[in-house]
PDB file of N, CA and C in Angstrom:
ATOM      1  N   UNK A   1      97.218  60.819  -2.001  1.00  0.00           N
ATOM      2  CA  UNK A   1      96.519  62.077  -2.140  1.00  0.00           C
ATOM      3  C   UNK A   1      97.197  62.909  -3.215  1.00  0.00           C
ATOM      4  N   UNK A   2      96.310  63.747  -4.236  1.00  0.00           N
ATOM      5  CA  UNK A   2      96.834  64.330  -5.013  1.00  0.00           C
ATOM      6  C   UNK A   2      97.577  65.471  -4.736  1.00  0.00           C
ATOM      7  N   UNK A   3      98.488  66.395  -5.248  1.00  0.00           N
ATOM      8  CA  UNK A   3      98.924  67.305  -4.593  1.00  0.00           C
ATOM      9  C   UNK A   3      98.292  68.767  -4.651  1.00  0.00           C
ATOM     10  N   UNK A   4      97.130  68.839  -5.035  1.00  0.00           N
ATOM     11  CA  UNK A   4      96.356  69.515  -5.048  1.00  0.00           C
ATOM     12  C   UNK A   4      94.796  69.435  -3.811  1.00  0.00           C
ATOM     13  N   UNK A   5      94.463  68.684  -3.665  1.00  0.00           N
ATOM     14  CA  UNK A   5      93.756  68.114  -2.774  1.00  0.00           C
ATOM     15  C   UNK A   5      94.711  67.929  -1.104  1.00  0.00           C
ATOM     16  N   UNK A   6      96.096  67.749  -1.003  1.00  0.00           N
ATOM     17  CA  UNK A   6      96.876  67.853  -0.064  1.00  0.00           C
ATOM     18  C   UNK A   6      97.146  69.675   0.300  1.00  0.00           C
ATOM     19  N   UNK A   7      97.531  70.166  -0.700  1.00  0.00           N
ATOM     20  CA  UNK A   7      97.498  71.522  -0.475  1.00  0.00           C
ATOM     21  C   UNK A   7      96.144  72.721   0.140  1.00  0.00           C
ATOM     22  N   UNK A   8      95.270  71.751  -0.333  1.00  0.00           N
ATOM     23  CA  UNK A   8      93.950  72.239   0.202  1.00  0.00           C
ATOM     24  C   UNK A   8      93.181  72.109   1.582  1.00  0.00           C
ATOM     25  N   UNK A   9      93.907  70.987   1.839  1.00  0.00           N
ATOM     26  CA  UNK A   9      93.759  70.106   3.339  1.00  0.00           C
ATOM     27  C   UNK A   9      94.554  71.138   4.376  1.00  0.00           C
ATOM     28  N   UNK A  10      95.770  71.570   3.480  1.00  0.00           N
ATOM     29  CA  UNK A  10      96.506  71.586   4.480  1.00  0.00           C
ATOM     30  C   UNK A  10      96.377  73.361   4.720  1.00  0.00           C
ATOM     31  N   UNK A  11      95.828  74.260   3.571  1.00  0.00           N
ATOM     32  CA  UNK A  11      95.222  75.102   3.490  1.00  0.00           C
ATOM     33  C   UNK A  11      93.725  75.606   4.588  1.00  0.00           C
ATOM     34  N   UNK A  12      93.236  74.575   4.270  1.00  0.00           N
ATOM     35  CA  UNK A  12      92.100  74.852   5.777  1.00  0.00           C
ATOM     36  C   UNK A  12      92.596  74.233   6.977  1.00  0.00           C
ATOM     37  N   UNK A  13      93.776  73.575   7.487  1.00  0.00           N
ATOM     38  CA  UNK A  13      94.234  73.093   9.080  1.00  0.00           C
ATOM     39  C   UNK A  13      94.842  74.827   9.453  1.00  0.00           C
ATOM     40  N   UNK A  14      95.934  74.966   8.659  1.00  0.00           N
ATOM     41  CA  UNK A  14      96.357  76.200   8.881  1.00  0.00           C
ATOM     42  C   UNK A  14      95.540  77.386   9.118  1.00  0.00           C
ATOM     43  N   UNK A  15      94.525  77.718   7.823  1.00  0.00           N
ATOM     44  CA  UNK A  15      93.467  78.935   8.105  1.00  0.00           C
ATOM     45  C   UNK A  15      92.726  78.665   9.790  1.00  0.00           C
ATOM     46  N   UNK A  16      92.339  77.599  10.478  1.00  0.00           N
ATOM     47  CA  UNK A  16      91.502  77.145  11.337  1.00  0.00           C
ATOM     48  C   UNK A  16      92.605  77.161  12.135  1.00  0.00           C
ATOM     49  N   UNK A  17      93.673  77.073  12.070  1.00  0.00           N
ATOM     50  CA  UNK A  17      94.515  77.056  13.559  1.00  0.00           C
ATOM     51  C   UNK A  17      94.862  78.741  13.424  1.00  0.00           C
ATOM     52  N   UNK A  18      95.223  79.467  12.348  1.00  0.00           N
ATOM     53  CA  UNK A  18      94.898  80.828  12.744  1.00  0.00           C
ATOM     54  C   UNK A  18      93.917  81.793  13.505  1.00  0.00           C
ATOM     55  N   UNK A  19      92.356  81.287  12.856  1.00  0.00           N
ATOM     56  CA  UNK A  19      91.611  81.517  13.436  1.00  0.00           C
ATOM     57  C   UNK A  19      91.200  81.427  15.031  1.00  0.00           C
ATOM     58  N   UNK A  20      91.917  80.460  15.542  1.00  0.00           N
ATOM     59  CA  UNK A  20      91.959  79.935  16.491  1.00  0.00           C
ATOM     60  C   UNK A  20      92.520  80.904  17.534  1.00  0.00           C
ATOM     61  N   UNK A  21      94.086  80.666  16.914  1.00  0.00           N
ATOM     62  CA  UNK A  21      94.907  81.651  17.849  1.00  0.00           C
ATOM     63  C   UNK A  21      94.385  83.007  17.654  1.00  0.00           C
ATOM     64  N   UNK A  22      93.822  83.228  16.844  1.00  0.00           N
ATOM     65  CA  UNK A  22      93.348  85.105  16.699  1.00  0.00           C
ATOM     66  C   UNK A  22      92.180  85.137  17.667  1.00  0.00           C
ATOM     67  N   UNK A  23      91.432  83.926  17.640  1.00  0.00           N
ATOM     68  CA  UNK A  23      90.321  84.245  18.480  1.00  0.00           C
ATOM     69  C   UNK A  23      90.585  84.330  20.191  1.00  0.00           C
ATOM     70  N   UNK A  24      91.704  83.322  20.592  1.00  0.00           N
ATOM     71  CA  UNK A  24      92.319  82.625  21.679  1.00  0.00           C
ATOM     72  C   UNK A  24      93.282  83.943  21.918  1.00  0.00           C
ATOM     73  N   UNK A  25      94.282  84.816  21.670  1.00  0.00           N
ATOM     74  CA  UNK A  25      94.994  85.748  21.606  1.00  0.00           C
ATOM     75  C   UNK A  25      94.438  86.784  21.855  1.00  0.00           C
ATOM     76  N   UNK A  26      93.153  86.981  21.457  1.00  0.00           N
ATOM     77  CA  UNK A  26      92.519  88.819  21.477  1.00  0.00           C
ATOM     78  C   UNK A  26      92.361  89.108  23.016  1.00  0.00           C
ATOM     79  N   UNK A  27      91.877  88.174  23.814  1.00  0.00           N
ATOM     80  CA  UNK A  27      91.815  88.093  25.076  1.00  0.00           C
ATOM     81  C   UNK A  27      92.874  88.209  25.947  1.00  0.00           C
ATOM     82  N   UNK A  28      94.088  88.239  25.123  1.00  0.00           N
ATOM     83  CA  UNK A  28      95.360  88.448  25.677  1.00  0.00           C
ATOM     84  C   UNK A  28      96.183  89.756  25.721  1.00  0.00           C
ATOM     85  N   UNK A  29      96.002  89.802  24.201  1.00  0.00           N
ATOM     86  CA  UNK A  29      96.688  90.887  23.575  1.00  0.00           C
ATOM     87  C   UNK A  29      95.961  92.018  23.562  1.00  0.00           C
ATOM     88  N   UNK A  30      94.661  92.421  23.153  1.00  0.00           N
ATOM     89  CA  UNK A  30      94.037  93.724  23.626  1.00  0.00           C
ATOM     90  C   UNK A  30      94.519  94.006  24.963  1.00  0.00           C
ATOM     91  N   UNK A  31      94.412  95.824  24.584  1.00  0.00           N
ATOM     92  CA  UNK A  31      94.229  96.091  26.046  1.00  0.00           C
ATOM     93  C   UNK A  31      93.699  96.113  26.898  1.00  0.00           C
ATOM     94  N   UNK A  32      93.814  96.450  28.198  1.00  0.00           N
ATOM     95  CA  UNK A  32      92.941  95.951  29.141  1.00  0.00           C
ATOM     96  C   UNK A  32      91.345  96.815  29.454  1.00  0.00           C
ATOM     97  N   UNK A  33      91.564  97.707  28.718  1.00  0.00           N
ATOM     98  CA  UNK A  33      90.819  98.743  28.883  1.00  0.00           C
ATOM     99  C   UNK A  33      89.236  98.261  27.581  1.00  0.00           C
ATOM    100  N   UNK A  34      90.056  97.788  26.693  1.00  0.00           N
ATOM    101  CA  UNK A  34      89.206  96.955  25.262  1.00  0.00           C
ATOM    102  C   UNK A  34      87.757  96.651  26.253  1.00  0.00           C
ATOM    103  N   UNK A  35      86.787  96.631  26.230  1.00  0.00           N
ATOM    104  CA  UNK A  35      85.366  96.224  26.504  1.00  0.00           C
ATOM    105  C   UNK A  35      84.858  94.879  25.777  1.00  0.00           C
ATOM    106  N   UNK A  36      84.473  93.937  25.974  1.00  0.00           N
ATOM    107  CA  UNK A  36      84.030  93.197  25.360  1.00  0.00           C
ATOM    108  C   UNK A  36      82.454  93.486  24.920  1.00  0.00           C
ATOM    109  N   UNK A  37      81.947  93.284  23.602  1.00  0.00           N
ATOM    110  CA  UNK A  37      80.104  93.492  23.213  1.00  0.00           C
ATOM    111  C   UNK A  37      79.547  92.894  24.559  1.00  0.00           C
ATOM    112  N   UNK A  38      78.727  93.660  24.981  1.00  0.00           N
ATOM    113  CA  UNK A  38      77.223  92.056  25.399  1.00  0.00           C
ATOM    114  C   UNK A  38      77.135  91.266  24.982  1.00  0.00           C
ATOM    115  N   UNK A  39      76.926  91.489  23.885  1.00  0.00           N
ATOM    116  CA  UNK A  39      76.202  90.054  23.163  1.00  0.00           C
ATOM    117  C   UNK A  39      77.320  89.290  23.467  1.00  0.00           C
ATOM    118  N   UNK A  40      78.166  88.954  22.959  1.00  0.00           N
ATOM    119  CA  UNK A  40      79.619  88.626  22.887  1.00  0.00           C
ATOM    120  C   UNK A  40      79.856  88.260  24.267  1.00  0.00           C
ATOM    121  N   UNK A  41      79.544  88.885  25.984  1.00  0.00           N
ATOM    122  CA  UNK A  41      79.442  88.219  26.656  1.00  0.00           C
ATOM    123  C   UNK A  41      78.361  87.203  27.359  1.00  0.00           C
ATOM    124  N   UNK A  42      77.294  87.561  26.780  1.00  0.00           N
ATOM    125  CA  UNK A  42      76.324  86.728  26.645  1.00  0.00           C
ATOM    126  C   UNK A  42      76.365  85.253  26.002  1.00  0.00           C
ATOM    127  N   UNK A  43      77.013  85.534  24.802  1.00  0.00           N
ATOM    128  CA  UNK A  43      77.160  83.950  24.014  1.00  0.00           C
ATOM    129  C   UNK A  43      78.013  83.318  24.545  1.00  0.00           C
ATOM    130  N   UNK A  44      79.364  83.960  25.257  1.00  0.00           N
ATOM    131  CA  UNK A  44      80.466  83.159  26.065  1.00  0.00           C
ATOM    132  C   UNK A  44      79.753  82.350  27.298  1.00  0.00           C
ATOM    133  N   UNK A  45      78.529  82.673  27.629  1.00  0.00           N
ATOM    134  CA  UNK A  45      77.884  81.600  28.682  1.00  0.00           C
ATOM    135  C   UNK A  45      77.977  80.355  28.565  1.00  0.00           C
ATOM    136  N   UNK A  46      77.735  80.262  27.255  1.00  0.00           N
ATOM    137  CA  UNK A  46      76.982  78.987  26.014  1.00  0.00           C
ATOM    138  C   UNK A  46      78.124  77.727  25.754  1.00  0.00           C
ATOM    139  N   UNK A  47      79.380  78.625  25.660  1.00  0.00           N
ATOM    140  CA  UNK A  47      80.266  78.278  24.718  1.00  0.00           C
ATOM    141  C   UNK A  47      80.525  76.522  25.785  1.00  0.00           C
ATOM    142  N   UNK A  48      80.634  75.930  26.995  1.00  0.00           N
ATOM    143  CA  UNK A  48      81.009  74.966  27.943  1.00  0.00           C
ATOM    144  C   UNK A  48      80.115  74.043  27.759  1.00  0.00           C
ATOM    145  N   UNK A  49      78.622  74.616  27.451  1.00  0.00           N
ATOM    146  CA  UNK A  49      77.489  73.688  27.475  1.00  0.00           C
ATOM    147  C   UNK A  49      77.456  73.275  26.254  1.00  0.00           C
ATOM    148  N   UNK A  50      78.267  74.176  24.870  1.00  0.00           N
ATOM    149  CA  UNK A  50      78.320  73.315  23.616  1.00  0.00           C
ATOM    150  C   UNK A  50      79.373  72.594  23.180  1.00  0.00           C
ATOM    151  N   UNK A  51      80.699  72.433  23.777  1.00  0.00           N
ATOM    152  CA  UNK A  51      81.768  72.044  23.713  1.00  0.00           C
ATOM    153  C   UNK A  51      81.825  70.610  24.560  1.00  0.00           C
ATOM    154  N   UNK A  52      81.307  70.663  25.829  1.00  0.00           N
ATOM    155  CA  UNK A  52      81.435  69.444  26.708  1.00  0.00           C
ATOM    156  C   UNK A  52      80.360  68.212  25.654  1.00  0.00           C
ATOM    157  N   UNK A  53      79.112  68.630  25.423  1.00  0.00           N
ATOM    158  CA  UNK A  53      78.910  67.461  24.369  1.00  0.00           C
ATOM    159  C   UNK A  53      79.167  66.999  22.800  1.00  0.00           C
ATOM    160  N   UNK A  54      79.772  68.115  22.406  1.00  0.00           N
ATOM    161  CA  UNK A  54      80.732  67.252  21.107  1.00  0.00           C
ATOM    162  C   UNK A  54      82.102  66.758  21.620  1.00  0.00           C
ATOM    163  N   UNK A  55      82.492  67.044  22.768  1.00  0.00           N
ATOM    164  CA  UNK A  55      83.488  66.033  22.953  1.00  0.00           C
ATOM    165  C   UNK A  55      83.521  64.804  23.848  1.00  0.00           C
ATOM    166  N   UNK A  56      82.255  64.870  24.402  1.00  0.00           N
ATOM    167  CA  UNK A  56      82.271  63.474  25.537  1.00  0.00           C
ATOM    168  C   UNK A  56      80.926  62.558  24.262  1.00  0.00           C
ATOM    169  N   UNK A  57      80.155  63.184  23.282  1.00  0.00           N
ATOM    170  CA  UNK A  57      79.102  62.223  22.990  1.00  0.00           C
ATOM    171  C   UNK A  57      79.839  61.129  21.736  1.00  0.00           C
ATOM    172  N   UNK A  58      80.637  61.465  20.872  1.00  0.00           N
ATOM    173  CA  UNK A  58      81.543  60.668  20.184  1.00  0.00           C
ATOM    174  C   UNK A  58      82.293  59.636  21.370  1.00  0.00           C
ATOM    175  N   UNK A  59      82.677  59.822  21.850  1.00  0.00           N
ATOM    176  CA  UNK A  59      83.494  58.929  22.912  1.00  0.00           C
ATOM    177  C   UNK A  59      82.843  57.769  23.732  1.00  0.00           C
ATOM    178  N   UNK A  60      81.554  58.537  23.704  1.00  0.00           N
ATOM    179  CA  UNK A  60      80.074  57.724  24.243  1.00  0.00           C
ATOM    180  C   UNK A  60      79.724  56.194  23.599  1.00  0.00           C
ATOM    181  N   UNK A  61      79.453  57.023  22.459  1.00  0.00           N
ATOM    182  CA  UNK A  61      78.358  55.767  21.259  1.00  0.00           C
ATOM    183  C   UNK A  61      79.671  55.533  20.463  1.00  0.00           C
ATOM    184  N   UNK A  62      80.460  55.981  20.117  1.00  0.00           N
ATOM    185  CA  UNK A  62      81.457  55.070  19.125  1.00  0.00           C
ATOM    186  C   UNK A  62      82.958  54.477  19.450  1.00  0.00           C
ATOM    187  N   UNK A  63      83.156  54.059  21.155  1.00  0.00           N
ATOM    188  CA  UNK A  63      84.527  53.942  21.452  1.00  0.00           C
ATOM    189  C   UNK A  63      84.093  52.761  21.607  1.00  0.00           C
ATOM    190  N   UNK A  64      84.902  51.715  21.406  1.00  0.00           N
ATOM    191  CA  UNK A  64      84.256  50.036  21.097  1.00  0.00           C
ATOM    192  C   UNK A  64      83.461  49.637  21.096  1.00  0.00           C
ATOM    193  N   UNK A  65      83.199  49.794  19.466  1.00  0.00           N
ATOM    194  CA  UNK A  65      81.814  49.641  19.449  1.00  0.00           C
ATOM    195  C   UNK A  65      82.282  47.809  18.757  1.00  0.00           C
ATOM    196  N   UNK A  66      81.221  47.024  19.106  1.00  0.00           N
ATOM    197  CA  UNK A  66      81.447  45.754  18.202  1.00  0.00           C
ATOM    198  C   UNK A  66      81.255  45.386  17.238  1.00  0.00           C
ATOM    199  N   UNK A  67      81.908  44.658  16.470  1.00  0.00           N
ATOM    200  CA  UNK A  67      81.654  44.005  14.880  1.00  0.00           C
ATOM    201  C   UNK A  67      79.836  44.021  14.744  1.00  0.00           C
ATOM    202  N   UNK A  68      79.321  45.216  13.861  1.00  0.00           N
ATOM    203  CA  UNK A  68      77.701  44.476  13.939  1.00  0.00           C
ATOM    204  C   UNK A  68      76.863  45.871  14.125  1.00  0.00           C
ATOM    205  N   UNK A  69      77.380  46.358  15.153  1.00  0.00           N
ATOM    206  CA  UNK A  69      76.672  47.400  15.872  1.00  0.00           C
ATOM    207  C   UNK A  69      76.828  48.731  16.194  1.00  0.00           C
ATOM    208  N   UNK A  70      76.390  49.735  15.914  1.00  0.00           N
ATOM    209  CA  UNK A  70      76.033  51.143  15.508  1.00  0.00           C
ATOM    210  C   UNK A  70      76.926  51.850  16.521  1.00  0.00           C
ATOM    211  N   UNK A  71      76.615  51.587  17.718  1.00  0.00           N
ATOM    212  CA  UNK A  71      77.329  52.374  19.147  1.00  0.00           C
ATOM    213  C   UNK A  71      76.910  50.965  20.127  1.00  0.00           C
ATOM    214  N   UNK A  72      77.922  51.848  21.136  1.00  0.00           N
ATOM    215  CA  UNK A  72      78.057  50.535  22.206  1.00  0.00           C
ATOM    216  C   UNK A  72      76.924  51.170  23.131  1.00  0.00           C
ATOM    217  N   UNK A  73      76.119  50.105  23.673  1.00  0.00           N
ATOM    218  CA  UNK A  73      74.986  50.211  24.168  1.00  0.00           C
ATOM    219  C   UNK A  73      75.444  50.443  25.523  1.00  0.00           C
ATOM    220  N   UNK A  74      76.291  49.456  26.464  1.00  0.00           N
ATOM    221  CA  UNK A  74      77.000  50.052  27.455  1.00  0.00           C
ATOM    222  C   UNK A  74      77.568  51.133  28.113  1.00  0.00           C
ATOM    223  N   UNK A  75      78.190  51.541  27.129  1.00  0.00           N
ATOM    224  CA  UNK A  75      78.727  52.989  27.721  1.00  0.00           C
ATOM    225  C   UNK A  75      76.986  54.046  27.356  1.00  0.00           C
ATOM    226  N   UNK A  76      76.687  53.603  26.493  1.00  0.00           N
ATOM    227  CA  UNK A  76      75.214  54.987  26.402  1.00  0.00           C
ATOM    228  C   UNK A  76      74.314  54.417  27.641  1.00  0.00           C
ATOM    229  N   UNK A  77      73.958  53.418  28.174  1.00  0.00           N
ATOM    230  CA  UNK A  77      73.294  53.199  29.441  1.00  0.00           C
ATOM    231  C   UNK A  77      74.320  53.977  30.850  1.00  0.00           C
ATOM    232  N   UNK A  78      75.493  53.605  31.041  1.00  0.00           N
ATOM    233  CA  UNK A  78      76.286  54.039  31.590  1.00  0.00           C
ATOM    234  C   UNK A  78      76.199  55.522  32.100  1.00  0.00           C
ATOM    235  N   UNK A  79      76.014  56.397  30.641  1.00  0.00           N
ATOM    236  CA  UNK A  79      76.178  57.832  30.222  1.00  0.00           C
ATOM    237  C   UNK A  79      74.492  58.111  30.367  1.00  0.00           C
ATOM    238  N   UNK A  80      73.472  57.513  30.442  1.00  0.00           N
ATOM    239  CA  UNK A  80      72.199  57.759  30.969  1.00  0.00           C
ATOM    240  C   UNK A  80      72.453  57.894  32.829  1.00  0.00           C
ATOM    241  N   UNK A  81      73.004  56.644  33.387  1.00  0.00           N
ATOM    242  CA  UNK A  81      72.983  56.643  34.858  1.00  0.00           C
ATOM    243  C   UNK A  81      73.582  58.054  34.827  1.00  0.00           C
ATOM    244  N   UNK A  82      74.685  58.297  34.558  1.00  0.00           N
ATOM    245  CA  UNK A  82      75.003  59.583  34.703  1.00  0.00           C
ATOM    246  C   UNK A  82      74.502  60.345  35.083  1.00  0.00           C
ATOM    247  N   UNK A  83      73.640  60.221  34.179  1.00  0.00           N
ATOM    248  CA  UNK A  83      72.660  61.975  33.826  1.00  0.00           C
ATOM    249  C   UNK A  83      72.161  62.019  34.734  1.00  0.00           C
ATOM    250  N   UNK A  84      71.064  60.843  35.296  1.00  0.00           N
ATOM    251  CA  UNK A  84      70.091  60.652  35.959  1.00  0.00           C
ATOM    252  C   UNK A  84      70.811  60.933  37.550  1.00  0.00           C
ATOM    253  N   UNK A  85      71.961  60.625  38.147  1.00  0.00           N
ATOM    254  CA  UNK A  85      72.175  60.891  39.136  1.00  0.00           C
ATOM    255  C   UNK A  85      73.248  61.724  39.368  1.00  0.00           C
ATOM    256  N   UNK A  86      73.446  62.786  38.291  1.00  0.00           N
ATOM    257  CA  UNK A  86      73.813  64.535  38.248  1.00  0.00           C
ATOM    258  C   UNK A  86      72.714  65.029  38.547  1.00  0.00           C
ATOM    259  N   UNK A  87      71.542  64.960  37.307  1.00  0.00           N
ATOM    260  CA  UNK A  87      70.450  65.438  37.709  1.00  0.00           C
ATOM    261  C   UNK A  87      70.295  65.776  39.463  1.00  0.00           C
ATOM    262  N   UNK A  88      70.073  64.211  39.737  1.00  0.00           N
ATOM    263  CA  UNK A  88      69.296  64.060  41.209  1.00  0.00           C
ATOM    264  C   UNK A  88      70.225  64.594  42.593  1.00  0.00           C
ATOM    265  N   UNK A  89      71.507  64.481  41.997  1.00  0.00           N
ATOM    266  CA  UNK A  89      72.642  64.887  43.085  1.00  0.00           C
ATOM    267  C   UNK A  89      73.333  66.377  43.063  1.00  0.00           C
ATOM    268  N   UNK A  90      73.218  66.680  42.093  1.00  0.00           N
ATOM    269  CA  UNK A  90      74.354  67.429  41.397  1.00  0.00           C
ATOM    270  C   UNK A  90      75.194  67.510  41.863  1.00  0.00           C
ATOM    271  N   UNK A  91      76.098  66.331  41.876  1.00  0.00           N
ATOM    272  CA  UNK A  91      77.522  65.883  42.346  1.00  0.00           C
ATOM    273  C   UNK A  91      78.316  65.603  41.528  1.00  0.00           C
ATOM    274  N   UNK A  92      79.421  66.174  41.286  1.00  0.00           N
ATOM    275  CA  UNK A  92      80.428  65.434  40.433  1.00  0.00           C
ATOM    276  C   UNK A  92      80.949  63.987  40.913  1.00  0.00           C
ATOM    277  N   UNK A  93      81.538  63.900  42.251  1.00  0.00           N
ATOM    278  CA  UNK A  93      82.311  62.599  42.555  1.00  0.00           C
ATOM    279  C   UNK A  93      80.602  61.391  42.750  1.00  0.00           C
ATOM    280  N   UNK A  94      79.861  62.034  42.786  1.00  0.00           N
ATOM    281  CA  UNK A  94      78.718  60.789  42.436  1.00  0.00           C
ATOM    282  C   UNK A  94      78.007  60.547  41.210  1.00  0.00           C
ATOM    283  N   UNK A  95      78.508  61.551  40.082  1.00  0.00           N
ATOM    284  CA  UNK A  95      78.058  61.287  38.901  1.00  0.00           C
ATOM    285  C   UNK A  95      78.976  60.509  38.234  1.00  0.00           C
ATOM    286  N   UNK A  96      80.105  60.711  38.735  1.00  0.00           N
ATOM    287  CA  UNK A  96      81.423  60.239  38.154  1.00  0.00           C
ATOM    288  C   UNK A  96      81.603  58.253  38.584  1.00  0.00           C
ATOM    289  N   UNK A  97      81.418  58.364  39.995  1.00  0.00           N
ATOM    290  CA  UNK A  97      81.192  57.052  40.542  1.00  0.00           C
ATOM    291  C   UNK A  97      79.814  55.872  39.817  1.00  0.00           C
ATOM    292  N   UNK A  98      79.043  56.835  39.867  1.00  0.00           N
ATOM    293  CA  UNK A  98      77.588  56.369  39.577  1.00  0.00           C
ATOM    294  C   UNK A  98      78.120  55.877  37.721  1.00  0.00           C
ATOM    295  N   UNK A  99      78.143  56.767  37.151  1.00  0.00           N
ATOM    296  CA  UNK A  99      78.669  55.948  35.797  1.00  0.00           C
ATOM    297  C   UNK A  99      79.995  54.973  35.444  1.00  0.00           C
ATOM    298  N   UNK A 100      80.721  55.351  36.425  1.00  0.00           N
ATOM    299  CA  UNK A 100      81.537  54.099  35.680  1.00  0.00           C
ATOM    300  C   UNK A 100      81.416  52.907  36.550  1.00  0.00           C
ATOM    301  N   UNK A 101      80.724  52.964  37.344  1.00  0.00           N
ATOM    302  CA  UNK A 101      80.298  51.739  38.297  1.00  0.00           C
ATOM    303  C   UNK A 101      79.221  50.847  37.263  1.00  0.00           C
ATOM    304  N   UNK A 102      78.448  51.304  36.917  1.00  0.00           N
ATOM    305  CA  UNK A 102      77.656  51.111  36.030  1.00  0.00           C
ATOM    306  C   UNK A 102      78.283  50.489  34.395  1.00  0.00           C
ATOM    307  N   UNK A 103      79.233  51.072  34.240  1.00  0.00           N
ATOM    308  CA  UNK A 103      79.864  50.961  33.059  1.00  0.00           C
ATOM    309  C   UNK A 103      80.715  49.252  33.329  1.00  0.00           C
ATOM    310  N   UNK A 104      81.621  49.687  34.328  1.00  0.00           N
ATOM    311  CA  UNK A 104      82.317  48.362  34.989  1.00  0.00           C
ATOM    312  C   UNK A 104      81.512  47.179  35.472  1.00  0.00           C
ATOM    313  N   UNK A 105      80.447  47.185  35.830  1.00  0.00           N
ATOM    314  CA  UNK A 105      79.630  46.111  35.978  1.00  0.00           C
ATOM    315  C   UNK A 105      78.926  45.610  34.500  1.00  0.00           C
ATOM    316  N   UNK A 106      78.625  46.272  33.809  1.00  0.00           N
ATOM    317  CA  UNK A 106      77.933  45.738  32.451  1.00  0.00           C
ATOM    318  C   UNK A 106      78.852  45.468  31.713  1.00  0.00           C
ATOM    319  N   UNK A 107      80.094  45.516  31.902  1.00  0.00           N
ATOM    320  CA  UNK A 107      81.142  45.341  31.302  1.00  0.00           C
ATOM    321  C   UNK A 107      81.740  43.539  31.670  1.00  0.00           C
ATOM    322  N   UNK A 108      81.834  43.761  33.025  1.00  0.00           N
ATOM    323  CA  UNK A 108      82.118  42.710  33.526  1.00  0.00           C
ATOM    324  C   UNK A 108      81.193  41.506  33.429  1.00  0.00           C
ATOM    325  N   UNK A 109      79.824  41.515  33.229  1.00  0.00           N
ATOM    326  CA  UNK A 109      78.786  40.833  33.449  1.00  0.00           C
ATOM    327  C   UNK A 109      78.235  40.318  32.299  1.00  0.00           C
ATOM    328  N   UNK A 110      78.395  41.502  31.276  1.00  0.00           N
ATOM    329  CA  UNK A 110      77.660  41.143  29.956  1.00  0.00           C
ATOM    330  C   UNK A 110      76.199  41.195  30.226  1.00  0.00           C
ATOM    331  N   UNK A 111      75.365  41.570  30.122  1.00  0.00           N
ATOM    332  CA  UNK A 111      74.247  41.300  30.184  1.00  0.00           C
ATOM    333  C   UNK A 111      73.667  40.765  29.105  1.00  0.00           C
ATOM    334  N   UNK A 112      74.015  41.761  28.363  1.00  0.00           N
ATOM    335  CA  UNK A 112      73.406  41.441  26.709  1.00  0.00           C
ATOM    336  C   UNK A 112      74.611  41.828  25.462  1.00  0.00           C
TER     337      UNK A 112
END
């Protein structure tokens, strides 16, 4: 890497981990008396329902995936049962069971 292109890299990790802690900190460091906007608590509703799928849908379709093939078809069938019996249960220890049971058998079995 050039050392210009390294300095730049390393220029936006830093700006973004500032940002971070400034955003992560205000909640700390204001006083207690500070009010938060509406709006501002309104969008904090949001923030779990957009975070839980950029970090579980990468992990989904591209964690061994095989020589050939786009995403692993297994774990995304797996991560369907899921859904389908959160949906129907709304259980964690049976959404949790229900997919990797699913996962461990197509795993073990091969189907396809």
């Amino acid at each position: 890497m050039a050392i210009n292109s390294d300095f730049y890299t390393w220029s936006i990790v830093c700006a973004a981990g500032a940002v971070t802690l400034l955003a992560r900190a205000s909640f700390i460091v204001l006083p207690p008396e500070t009010r938060v906007p509406a709006w501002l608590q309104r969008s904090l509703k949001f923030v779990a329902v957009a975070v839980l799928p950029a970090i579980v849908l990468p992990d989904v379709l591209f964690r061994d995936v095989q020589l050939g093939h786009s995403f692993n078809s297994y774990r995304v069938i797996a991560a369907l049962v899921a859904m389908l019996v959160a949906w129907k249960t709304r259980s964690i220890f049976a959404t949790l069971g229900a997919g990797m049971t699913a996962l461990w058998l197509m795993q073990y079995f091969r189907p396809f």
